[in-house]
PDB file of N, CA and C in Angstrom:
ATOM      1  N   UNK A   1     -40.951-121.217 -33.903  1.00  0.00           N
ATOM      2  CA  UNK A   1     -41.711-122.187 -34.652  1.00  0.00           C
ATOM      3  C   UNK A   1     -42.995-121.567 -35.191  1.00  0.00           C
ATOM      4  N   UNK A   2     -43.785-121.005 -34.583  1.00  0.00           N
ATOM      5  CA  UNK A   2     -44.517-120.012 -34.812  1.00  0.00           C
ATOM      6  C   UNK A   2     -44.439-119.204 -36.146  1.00  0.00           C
ATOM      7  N   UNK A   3     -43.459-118.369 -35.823  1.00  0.00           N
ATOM      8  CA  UNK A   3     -43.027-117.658 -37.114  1.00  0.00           C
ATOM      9  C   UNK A   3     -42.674-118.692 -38.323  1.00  0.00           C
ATOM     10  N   UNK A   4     -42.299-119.546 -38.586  1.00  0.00           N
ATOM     11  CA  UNK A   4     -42.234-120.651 -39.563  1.00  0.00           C
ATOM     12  C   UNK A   4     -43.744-120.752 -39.960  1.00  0.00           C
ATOM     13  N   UNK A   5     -44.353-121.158 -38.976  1.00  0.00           N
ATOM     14  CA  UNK A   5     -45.901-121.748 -39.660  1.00  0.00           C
ATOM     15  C   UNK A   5     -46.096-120.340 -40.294  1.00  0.00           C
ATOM     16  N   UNK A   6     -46.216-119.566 -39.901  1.00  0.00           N
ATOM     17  CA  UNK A   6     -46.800-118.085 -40.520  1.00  0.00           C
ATOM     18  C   UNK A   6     -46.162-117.845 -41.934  1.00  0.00           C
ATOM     19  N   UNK A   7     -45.181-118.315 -41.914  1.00  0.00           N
ATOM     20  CA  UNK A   7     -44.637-117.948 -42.872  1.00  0.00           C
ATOM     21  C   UNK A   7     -44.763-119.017 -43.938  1.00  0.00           C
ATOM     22  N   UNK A   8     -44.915-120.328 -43.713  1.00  0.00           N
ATOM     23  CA  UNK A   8     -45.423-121.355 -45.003  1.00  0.00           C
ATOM     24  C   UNK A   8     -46.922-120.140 -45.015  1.00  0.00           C
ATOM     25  N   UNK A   9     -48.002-120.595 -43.948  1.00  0.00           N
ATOM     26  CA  UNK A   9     -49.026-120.527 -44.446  1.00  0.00           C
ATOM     27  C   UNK A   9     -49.170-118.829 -45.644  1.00  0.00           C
ATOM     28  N   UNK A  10     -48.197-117.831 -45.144  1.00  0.00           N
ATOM     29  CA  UNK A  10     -48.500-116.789 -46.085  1.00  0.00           C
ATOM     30  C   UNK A  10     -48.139-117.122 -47.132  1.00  0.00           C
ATOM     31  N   UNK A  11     -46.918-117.756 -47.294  1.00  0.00           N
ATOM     32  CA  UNK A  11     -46.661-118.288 -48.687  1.00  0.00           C
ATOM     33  C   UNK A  11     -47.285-118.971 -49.283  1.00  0.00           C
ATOM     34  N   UNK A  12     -48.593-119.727 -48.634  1.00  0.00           N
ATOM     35  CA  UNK A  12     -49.128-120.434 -49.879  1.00  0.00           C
ATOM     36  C   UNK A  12     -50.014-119.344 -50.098  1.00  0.00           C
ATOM     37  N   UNK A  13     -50.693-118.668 -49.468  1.00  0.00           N
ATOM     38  CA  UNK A  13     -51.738-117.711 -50.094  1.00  0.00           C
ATOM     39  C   UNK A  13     -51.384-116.985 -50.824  1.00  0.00           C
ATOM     40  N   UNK A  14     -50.481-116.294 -50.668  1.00  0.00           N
ATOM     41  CA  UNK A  14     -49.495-115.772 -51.595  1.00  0.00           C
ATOM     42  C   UNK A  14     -49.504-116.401 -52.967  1.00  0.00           C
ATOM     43  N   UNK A  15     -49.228-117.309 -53.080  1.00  0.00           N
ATOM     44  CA  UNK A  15     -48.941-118.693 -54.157  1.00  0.00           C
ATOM     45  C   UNK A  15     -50.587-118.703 -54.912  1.00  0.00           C
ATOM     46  N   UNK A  16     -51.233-119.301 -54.055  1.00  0.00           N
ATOM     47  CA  UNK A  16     -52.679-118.790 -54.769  1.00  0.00           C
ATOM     48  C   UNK A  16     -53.333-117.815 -55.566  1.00  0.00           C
ATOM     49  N   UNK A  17     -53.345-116.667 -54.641  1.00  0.00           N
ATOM     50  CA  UNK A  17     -53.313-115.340 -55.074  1.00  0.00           C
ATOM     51  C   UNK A  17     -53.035-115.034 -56.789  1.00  0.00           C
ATOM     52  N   UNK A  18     -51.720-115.718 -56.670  1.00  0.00           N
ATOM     53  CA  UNK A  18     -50.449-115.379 -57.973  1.00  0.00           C
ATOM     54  C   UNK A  18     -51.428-116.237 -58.795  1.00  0.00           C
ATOM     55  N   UNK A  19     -51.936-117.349 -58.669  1.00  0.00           N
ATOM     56  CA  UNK A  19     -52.262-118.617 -59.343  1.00  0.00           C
ATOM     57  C   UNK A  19     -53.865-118.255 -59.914  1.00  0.00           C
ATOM     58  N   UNK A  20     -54.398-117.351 -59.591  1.00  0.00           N
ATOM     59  CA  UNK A  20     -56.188-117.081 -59.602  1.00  0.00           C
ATOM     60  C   UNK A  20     -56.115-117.075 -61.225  1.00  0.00           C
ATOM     61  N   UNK A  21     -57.200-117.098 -62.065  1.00  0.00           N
ATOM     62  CA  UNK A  21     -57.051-117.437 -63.262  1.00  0.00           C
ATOM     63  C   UNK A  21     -57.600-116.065 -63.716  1.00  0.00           C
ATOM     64  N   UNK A  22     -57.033-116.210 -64.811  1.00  0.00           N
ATOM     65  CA  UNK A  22     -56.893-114.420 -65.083  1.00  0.00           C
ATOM     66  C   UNK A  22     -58.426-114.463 -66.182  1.00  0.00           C
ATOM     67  N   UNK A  23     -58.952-113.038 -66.125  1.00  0.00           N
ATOM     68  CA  UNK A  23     -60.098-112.589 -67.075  1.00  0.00           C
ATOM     69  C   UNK A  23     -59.994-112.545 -68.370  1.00  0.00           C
ATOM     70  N   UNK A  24     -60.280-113.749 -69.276  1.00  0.00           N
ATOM     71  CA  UNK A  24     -60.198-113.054 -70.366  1.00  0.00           C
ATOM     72  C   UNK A  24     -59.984-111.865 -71.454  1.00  0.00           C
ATOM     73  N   UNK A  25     -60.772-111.090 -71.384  1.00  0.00           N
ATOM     74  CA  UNK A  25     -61.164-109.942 -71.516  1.00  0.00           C
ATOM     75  C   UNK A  25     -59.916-108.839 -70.969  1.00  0.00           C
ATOM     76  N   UNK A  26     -59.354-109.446 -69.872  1.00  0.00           N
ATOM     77  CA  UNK A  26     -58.344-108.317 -68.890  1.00  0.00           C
ATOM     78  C   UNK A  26     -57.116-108.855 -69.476  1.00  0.00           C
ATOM     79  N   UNK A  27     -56.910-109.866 -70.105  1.00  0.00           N
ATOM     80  CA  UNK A  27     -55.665-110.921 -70.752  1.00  0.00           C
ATOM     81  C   UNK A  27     -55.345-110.421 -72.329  1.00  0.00           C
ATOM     82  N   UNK A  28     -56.993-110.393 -73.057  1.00  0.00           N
ATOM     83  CA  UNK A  28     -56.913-109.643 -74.371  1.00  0.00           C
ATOM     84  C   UNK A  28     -56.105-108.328 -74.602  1.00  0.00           C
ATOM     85  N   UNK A  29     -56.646-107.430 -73.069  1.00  0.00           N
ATOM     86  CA  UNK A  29     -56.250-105.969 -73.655  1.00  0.00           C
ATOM     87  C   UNK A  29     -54.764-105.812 -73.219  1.00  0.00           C
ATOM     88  N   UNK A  30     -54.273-106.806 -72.301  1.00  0.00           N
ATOM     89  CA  UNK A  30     -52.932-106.868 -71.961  1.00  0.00           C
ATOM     90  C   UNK A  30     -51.975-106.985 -73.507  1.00  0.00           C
ATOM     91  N   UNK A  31     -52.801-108.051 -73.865  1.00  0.00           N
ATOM     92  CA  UNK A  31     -51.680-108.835 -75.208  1.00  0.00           C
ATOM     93  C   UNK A  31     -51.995-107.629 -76.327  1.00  0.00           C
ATOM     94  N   UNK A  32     -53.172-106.825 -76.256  1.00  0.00           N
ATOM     95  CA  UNK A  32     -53.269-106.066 -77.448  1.00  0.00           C
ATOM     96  C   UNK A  32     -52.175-104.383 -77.433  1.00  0.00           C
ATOM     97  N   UNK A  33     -51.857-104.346 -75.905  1.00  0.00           N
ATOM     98  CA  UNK A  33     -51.001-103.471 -75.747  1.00  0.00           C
ATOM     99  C   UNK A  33     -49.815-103.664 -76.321  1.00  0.00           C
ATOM    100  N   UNK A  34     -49.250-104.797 -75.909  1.00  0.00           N
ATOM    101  CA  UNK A  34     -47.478-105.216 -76.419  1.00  0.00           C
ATOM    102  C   UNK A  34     -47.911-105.645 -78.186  1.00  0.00           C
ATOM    103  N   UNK A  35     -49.355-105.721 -79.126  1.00  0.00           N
ATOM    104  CA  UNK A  35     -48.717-105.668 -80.350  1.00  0.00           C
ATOM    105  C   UNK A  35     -48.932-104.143 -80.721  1.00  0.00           C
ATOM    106  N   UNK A  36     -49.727-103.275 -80.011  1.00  0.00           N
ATOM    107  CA  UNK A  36     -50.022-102.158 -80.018  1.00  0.00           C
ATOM    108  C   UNK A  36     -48.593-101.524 -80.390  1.00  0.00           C
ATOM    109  N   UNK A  37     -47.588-101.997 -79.242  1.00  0.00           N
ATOM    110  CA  UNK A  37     -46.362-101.008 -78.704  1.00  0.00           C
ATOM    111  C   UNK A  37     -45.570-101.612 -79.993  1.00  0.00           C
ATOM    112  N   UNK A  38     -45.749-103.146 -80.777  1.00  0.00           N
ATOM    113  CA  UNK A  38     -45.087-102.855 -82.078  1.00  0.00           C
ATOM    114  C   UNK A  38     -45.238-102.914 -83.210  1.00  0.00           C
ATOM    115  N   UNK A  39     -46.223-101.739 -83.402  1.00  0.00           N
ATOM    116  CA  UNK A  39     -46.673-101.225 -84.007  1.00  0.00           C
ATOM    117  C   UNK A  39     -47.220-101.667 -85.034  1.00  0.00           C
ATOM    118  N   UNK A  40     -47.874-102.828 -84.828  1.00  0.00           N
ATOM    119  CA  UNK A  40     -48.629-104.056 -85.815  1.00  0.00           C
ATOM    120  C   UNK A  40     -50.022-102.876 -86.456  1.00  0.00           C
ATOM    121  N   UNK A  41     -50.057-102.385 -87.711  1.00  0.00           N
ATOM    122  CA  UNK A  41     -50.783-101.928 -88.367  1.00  0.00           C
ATOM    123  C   UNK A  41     -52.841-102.684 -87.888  1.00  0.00           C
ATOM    124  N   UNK A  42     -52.300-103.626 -88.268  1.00  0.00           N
ATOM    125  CA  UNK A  42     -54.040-104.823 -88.579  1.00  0.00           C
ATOM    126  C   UNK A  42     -53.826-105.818 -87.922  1.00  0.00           C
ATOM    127  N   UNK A  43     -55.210-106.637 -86.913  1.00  0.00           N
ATOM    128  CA  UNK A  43     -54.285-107.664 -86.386  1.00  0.00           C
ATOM    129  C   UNK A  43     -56.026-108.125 -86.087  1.00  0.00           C
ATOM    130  N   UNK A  44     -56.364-109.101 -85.527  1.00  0.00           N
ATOM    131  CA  UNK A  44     -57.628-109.880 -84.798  1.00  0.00           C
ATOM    132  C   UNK A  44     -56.722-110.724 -83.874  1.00  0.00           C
ATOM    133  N   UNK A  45     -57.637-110.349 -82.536  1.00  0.00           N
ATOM    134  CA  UNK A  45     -57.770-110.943 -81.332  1.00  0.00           C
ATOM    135  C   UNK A  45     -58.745-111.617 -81.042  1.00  0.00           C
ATOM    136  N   UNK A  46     -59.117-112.870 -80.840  1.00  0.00           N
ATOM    137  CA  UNK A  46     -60.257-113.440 -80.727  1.00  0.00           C
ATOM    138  C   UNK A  46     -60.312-114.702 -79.337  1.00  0.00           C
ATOM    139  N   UNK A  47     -61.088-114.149 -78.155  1.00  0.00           N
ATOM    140  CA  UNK A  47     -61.516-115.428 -77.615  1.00  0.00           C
ATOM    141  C   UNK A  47     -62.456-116.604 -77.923  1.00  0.00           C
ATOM    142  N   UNK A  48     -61.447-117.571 -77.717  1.00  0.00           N
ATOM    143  CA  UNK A  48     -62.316-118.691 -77.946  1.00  0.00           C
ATOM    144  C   UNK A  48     -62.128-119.921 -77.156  1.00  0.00           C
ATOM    145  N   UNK A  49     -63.024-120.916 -77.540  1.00  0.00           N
ATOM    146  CA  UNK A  49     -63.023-122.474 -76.372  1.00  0.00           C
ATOM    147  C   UNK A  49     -61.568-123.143 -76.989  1.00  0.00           C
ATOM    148  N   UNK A  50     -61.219-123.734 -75.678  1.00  0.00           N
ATOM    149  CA  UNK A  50     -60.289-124.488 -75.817  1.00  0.00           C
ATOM    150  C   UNK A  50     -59.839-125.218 -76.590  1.00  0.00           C
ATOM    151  N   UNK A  51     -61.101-125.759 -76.909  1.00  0.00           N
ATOM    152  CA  UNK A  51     -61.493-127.262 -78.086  1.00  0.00           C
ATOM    153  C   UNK A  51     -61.500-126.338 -79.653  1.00  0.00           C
ATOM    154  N   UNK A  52     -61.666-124.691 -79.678  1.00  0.00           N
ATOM    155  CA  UNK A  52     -61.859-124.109 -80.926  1.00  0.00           C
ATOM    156  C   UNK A  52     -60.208-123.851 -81.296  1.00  0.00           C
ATOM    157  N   UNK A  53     -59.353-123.398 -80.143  1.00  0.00           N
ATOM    158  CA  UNK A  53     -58.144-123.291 -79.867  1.00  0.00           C
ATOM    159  C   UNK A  53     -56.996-124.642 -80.924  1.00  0.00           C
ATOM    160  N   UNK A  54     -57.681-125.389 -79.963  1.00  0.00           N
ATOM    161  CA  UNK A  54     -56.932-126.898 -80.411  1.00  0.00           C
ATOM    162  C   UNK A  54     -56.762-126.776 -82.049  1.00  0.00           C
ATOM    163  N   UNK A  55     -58.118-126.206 -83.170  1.00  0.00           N
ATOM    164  CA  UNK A  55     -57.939-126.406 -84.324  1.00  0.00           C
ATOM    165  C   UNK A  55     -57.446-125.208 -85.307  1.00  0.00           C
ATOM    166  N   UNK A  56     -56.672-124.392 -84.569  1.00  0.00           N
ATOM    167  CA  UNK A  56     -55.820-123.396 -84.964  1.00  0.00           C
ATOM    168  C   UNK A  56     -54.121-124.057 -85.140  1.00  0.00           C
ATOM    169  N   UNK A  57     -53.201-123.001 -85.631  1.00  0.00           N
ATOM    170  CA  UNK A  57     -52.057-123.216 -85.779  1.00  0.00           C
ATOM    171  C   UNK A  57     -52.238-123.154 -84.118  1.00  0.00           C
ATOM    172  N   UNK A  58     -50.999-123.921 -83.625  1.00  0.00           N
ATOM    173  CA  UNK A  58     -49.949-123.588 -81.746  1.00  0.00           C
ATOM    174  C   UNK A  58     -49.538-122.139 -82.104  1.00  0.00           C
ATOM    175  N   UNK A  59     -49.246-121.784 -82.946  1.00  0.00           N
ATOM    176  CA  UNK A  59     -48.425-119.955 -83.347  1.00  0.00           C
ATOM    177  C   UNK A  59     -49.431-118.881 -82.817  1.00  0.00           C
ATOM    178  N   UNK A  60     -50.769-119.151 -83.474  1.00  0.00           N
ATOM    179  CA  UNK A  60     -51.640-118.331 -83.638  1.00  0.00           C
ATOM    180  C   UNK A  60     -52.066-118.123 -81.929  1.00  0.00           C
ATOM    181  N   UNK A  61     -52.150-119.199 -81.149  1.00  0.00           N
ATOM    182  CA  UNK A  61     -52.977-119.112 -79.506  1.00  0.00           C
ATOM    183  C   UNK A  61     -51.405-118.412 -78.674  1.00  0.00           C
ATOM    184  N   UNK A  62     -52.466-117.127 -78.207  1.00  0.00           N
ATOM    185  CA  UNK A  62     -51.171-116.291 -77.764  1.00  0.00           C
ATOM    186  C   UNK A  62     -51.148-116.044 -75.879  1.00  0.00           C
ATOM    187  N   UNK A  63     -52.391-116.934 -75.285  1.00  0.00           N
ATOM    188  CA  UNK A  63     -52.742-116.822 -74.509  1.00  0.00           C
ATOM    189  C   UNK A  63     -53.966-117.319 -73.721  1.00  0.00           C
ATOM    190  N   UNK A  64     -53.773-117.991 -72.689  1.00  0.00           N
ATOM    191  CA  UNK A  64     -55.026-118.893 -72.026  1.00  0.00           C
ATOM    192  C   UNK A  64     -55.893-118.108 -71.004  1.00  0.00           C
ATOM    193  N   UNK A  65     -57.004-118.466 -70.845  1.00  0.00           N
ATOM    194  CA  UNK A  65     -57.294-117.678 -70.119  1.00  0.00           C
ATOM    195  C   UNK A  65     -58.683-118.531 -69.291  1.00  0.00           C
ATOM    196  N   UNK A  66     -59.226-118.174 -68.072  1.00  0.00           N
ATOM    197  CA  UNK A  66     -60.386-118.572 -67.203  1.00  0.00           C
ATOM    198  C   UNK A  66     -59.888-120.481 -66.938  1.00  0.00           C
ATOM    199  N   UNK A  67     -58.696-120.448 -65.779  1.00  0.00           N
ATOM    200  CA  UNK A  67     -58.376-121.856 -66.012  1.00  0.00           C
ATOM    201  C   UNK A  67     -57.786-122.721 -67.364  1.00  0.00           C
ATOM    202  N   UNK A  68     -57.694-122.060 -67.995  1.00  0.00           N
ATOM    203  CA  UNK A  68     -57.611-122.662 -69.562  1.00  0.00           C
ATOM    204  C   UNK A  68     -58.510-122.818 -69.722  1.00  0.00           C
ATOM    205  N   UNK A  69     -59.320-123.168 -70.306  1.00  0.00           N
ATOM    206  CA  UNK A  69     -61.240-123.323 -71.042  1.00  0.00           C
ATOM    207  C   UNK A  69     -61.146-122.660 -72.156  1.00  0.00           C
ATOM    208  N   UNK A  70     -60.432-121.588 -71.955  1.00  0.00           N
ATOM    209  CA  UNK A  70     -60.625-120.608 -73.560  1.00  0.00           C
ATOM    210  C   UNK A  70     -59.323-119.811 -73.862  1.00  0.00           C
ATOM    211  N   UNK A  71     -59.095-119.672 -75.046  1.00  0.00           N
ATOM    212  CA  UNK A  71     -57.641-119.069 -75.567  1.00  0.00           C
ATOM    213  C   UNK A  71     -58.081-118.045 -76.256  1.00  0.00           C
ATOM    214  N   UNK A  72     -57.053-116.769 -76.682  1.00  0.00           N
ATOM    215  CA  UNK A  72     -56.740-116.064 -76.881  1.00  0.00           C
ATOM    216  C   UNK A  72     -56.043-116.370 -78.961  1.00  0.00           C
ATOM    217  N   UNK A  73     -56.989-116.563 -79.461  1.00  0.00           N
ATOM    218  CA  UNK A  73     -55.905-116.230 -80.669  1.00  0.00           C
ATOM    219  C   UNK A  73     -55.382-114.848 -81.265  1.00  0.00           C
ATOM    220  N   UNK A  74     -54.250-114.819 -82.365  1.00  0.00           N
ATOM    221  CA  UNK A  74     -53.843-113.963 -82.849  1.00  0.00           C
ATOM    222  C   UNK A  74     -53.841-114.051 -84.546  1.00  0.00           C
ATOM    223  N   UNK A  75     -54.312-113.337 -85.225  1.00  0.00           N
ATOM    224  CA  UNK A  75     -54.069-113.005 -86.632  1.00  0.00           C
ATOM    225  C   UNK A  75     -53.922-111.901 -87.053  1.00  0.00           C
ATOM    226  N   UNK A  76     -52.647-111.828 -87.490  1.00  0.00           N
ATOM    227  CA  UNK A  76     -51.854-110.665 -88.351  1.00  0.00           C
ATOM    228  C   UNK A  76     -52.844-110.467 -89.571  1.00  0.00           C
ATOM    229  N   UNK A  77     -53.494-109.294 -90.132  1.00  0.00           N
ATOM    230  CA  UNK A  77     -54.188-108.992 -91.143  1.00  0.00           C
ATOM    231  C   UNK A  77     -53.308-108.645 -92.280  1.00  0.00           C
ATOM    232  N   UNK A  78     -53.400-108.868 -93.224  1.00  0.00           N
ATOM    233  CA  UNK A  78     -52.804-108.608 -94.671  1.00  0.00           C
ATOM    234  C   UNK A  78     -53.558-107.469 -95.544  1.00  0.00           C
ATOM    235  N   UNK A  79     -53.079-106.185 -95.100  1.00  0.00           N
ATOM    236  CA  UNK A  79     -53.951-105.024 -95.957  1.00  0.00           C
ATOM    237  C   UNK A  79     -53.455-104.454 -97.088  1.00  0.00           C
TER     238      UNK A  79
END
């Protein structure tokens, strides 16, 4: 029985852990790698508030970040 409790309780920390809200900033350079890798010439990444988020295309927000509070947009540049 023992070993049961041990084993919920690691699993929720575990669960938490997984759940911590990720850094902005550490979320940007993630997403700028995978358009990096295809091979997107021109592009803007921009954090912004949630509420700035909301008045974008849904296409453009490529990623949430700090709890949700602020998103991640994306724009393809036209050169």
């Amino acid at each position: 029985m023992k070993r049961f409790a041990l084993a919920i309780i690691c699993g929720v920390l575990a669960t938490s852990a997984v759940a911590a809200p990720k850094d902005c900033e550490e979320l940007r350079k993630e997403i700028e790698v995978k358009i990096q890798a295809n091979a997107v010439p021109s592009y803007t990444l921009e954090v912004v508030s949630k509420e700035e988020a909301d008045k974008h295309d849904v296409a453009m927000v490529v990623g949430s970040c700090e709890n949700g509070t602020k998103a991640i947009i994306y724009q393809k540049n036209n050169d």
